[in-house]
Protein backbone atom coordinates (compact mmCIF):
# COMPACT_ATOMS: atom_id res chain seq x y z
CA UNK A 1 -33.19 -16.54 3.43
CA UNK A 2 -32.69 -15.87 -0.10
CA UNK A 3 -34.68 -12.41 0.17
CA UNK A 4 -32.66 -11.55 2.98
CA UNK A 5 -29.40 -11.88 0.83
CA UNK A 6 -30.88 -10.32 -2.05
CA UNK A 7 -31.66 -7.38 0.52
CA UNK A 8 -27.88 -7.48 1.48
CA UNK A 9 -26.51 -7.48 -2.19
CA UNK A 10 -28.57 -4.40 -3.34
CA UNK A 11 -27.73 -2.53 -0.02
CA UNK A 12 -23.98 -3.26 -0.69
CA UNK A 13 -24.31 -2.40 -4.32
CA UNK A 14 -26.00 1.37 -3.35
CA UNK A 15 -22.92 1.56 -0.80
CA UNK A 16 -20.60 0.91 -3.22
CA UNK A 17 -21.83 3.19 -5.90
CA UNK A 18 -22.12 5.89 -3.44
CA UNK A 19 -18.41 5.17 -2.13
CA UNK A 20 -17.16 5.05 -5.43
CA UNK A 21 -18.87 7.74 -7.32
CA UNK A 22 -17.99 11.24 -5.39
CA UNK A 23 -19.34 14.30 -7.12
CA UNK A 24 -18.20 18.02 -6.62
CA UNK A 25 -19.82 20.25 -4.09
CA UNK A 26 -22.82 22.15 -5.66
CA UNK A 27 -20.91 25.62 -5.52
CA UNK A 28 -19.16 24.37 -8.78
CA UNK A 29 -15.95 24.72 -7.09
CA UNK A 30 -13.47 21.76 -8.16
CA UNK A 31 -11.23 20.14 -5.80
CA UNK A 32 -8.46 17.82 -7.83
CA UNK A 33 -8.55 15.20 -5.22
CA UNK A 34 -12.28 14.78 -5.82
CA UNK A 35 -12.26 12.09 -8.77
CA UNK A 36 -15.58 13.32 -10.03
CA UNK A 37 -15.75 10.60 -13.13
CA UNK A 38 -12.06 8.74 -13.40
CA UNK A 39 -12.35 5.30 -14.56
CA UNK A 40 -9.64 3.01 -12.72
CA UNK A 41 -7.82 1.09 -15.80
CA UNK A 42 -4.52 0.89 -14.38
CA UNK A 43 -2.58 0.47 -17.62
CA UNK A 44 1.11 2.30 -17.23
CA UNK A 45 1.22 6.15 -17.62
CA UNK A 46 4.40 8.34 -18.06
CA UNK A 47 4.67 11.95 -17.23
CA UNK A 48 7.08 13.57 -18.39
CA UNK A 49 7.98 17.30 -17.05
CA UNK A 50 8.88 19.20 -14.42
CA UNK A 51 6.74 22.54 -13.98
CA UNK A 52 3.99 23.11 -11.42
CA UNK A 53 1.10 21.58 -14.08
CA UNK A 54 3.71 17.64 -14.05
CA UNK A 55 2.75 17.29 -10.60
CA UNK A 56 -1.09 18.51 -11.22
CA UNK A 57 -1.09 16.06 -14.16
CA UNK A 58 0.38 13.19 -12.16
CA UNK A 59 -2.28 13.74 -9.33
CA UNK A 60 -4.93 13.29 -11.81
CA UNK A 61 -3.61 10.03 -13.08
CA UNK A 62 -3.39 8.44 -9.88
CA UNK A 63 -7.21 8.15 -10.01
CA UNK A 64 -6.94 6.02 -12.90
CA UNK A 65 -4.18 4.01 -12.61
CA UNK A 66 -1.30 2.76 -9.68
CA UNK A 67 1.44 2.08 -12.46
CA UNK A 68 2.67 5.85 -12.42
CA UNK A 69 5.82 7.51 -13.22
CA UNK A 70 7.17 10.72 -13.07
CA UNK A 71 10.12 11.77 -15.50
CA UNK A 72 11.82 14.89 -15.24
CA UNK A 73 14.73 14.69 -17.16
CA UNK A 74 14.58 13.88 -20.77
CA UNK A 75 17.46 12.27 -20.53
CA UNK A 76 16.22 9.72 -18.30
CA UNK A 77 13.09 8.68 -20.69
CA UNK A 78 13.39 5.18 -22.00
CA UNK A 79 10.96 3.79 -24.96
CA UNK A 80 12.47 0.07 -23.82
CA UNK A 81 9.78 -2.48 -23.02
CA UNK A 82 6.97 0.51 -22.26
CA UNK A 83 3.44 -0.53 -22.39
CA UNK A 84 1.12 2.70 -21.58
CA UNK A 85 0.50 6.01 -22.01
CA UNK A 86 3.15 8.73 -22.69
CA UNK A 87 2.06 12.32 -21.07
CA UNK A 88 4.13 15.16 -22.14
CA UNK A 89 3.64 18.26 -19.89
CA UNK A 90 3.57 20.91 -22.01
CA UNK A 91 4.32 24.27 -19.98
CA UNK A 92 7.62 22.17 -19.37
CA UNK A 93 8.58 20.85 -22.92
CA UNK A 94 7.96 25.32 -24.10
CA UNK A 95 11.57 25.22 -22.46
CA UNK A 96 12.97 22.20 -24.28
CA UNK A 97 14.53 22.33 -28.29
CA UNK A 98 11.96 20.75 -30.40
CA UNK A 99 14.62 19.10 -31.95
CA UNK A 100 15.39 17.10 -28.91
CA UNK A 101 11.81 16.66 -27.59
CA UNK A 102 10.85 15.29 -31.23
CA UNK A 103 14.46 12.80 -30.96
CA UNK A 104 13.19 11.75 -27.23
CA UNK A 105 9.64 10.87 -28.50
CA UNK A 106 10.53 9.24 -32.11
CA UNK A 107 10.81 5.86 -30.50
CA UNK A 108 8.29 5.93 -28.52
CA UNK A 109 5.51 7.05 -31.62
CA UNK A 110 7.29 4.44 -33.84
CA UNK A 111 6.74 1.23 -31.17
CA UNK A 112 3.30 2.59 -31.25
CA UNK A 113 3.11 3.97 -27.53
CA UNK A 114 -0.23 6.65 -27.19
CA UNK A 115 1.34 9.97 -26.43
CA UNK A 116 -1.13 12.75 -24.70
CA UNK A 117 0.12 16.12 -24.65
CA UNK A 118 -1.27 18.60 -22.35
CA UNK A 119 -0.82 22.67 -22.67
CA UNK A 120 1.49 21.74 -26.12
CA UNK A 121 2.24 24.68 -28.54
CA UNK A 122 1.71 24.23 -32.31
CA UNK A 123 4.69 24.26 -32.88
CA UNK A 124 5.83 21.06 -30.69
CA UNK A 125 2.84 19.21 -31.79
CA UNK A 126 3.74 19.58 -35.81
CA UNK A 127 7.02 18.51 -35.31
CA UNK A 128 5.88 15.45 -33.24
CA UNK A 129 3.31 14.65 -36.53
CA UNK A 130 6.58 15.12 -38.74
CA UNK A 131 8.07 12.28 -37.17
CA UNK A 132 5.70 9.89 -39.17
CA UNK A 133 5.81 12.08 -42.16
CA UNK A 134 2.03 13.37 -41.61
CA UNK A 135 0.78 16.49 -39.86
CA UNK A 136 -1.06 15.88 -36.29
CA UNK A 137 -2.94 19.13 -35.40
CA UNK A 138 -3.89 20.51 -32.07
CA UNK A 139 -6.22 22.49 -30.64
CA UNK A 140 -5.81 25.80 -28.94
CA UNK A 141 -8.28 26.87 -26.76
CA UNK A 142 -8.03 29.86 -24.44
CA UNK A 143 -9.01 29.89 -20.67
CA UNK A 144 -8.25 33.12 -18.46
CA UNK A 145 -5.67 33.76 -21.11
CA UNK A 146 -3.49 30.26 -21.14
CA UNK A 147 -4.03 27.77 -23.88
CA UNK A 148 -5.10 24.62 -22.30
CA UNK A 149 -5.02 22.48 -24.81
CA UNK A 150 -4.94 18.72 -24.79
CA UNK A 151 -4.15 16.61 -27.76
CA UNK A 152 -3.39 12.63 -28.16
CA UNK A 153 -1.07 10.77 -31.27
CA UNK A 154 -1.10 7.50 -31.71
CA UNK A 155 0.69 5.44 -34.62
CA UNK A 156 0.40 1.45 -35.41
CA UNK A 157 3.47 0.69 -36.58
CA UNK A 158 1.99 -2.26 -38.13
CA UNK A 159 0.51 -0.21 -41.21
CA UNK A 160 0.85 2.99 -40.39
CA UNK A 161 -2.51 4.07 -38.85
CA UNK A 162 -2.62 7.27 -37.26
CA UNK A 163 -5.37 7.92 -34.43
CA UNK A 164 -5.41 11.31 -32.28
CA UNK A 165 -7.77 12.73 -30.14
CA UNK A 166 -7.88 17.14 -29.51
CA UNK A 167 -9.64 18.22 -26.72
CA UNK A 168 -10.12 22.18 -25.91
CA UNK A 169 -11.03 22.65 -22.20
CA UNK A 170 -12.38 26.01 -20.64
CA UNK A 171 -12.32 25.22 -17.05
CA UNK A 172 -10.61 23.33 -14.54
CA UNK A 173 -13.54 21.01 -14.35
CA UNK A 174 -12.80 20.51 -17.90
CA UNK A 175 -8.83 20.33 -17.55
CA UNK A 176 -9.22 17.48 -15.27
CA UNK A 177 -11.74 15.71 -17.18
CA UNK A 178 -9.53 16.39 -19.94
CA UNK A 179 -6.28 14.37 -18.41
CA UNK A 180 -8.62 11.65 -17.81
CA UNK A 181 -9.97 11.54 -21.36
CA UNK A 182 -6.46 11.36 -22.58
CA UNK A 183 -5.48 8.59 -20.02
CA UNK A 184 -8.52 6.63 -21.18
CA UNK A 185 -8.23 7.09 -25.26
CA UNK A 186 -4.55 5.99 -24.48
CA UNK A 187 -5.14 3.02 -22.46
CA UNK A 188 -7.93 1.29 -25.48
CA UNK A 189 -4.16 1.70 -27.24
CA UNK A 190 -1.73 0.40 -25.34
């Protein structure tokens, strides 16, 4: 009886793994809505944009966690009470002042929120580091042409701590991957 449970618990365990663990077709092509190696933490993520990448960074989120939201006004972004991760969709915030991008976000770097910024310019991302008085670099790495780069602040407001994360991605294999690296550095902060 006991062997024949054992039996059961492996078989369910192989079942599970396979269920849970989908991998891209061998071709190498990458299909978004194949979560080849998201992690479910479901800790809260922002994103906040509205060009065709918000939507492609929301759909990668949604493999990691069920407490998404979708901003698309600055205006309508509210530090109050948030616990999570702040994305900022960069191909949308090229056609926002700094000024006002750097006001929107000052809140949420000084309660300490993890902000992940995907396809930023330089530009945006030094006057985010400003806020704290520091510099916060970013990466720029070239794909086909269009900087994909990925880059994560985090301050603890306790002392002043400053952690951040660049990532340069060359592929959409590595794009995705790279959402879901953000999501996950984020989420061991929030």
């Amino acid at each position: 009886m006991l062997a024949a449970f054992a039996a059961l618990l492996i078989l369910a365990v192989i079942a599970t793994g396979l269920i849970l663990t989908p991998k891209p077709d061998s071709l190498g092509t990458y299909d978004l809505n194949t979560p080849d190696r998201p992690t479910f933490v479901g800790k809260p993520a922002v994103v906040l944009g509205n060009s065709s990448h918000t939507g492609i960074i929301a759909n990668r989120l949604a493999f990691s966690t069920d407490a998404l939201t979708v901003i698309r006004d600055l205006k309508c972004l509210n530090s109050t009470g948030f616990v999570g991760t702040l994305f900022v969709d960069g191909n949308w915030a090229r056609d926002v002042p700094v000024d006002d991008l750097a006001d929107a976000l000052e809140p949420f770097v000084m309660q300490g929120t993890p902000i992940a910024f995907v396809n930023m310019t330089q530009q945006i991302i030094d006057a985010i580091g400003a806020i704290h008085g520091g510099h916060f670099s970013g990466a720029h790495v070239y794909a086909d042409g269009v900087p994909q780069n990925m880059s994560g602040f985090w301050l603890r407001p306790s002392d002043g701590f400053t952690s951040s994360l660049t990532l340069g991605v060359g592929g959409p294999a590595d794009f995705f991957n790279g959402i879901t690296d953000l999501y996950e550095w984020g989420a061991m902060r929030a």
